[in-house]
C-alpha atoms as a PDB file:
ATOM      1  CA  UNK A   1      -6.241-139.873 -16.138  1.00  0.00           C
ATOM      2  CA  UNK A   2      -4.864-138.033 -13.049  1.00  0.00           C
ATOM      3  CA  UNK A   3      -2.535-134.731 -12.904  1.00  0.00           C
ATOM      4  CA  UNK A   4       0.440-137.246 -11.930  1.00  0.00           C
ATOM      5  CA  UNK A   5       0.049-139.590 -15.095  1.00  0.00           C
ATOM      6  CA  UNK A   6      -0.495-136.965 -17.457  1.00  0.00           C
ATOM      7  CA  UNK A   7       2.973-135.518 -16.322  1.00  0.00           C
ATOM      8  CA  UNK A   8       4.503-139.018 -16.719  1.00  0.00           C
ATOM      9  CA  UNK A   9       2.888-139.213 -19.881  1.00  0.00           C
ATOM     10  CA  UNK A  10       4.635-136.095 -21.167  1.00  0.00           C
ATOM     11  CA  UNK A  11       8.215-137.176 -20.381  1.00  0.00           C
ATOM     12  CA  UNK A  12      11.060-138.906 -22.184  1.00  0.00           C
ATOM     13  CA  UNK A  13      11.046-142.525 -21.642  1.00  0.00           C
ATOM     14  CA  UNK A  14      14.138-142.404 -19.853  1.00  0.00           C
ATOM     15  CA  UNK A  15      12.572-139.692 -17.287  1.00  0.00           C
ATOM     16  CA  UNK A  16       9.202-142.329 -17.554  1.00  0.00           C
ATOM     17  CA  UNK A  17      11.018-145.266 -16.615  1.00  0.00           C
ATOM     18  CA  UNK A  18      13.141-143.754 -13.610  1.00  0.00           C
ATOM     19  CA  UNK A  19       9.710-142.080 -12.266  1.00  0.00           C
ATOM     20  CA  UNK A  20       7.744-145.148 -12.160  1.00  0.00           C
ATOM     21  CA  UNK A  21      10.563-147.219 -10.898  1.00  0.00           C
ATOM     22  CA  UNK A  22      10.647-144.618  -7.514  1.00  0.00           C
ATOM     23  CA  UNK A  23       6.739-144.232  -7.639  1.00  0.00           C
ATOM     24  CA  UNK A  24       6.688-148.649  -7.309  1.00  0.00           C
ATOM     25  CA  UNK A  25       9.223-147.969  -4.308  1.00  0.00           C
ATOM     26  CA  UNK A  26       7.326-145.417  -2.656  1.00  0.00           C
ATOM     27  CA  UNK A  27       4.074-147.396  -2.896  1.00  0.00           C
ATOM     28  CA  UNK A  28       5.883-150.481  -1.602  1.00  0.00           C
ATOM     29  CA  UNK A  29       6.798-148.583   1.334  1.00  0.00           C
ATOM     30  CA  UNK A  30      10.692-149.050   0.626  1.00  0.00           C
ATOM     31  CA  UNK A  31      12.375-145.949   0.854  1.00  0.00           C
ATOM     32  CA  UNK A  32      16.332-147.330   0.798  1.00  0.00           C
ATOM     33  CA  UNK A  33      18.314-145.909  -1.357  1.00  0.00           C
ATOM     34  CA  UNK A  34      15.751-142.985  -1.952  1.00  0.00           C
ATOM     35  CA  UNK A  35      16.820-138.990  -1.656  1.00  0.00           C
ATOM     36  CA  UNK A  36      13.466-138.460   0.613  1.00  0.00           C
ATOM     37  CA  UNK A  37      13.145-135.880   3.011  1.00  0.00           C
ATOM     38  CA  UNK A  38      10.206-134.543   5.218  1.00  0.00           C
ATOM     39  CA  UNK A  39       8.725-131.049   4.424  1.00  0.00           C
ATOM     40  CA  UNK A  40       8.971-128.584   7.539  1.00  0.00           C
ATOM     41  CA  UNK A  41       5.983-126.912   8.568  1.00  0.00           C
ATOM     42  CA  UNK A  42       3.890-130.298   7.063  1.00  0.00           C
ATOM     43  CA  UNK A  43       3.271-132.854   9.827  1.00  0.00           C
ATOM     44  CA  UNK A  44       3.019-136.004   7.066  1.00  0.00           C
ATOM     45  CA  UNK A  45       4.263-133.837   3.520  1.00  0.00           C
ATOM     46  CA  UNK A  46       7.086-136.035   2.117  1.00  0.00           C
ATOM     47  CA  UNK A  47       9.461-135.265  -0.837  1.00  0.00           C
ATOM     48  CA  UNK A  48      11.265-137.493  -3.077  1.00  0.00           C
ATOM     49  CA  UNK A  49      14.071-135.987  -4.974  1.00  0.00           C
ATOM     50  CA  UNK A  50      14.826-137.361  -8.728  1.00  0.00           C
ATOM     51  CA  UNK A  51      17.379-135.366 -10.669  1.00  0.00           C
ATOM     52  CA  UNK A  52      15.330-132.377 -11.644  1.00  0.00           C
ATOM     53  CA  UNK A  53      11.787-133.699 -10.683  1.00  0.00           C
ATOM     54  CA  UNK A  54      10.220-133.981  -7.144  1.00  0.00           C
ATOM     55  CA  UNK A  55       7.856-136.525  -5.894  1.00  0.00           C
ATOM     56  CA  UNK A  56       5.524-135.048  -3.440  1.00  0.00           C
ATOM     57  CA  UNK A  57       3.775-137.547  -0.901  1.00  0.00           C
ATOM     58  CA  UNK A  58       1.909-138.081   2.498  1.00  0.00           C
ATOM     59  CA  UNK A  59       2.300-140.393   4.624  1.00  0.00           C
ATOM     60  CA  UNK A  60      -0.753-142.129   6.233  1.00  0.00           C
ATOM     61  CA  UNK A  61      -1.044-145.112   8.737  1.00  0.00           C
ATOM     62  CA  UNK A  62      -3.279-146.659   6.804  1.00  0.00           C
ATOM     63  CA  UNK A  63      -2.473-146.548   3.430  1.00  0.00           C
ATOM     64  CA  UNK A  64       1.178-145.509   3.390  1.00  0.00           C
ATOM     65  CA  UNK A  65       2.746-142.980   1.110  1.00  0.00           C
ATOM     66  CA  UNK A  66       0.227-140.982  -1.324  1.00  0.00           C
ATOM     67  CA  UNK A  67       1.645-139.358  -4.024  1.00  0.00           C
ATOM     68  CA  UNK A  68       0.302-136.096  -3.876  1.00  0.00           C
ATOM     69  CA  UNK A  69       2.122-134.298  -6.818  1.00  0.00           C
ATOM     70  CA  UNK A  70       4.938-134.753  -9.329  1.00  0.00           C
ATOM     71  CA  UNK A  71       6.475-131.595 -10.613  1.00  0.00           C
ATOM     72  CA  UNK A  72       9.456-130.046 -11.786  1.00  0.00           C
ATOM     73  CA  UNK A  73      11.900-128.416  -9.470  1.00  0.00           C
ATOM     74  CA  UNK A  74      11.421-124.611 -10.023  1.00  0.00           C
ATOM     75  CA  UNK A  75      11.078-122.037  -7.474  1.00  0.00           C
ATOM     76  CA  UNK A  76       7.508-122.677  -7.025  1.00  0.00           C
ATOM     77  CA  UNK A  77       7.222-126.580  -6.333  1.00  0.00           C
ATOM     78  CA  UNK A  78       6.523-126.417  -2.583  1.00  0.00           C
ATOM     79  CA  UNK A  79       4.136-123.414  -2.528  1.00  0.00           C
ATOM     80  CA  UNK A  80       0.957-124.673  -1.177  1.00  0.00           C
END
């Protein structure tokens, strides 16, 4: 199990459900109705904003968005 399913793993079910149901959009490449935003100073670094988590993703021609991380919003989430 990856670092990102682990984390879902961990929530409420109410957190769960809302998470997966923006992960399916992201990986369907539909990003209406989604608080995204790109990351300055990251040529393809994407976040996703969902009340207190963040989605972090890449975009890629091929492939389209890769979820890269999933954390909680703290003063730390976009160090790299």
């Amino acid at each position: 199990m990856d670092r990102v399913s682990k984390f879902i793993a961990s929530l409420s079910a109410k957190d769960q459900q809302s998470i997966i149901e923006v992960i399916a959009k992201i990986r369907a490449i539909d990003t209406s109705n989604l608080d995204i935003k790109k990351l300055q100073g990251y040529p393809d670094l994407f976040r996703v904003r969902i009340g207190k988590y963040r989605i972090l993703c890449r975009f890629h021609k091929e492939y389209g968005f890769v979820i890269v991380e999933l954390k909680l919003r703290n003063d730390t989430t976009y160090n790299f």
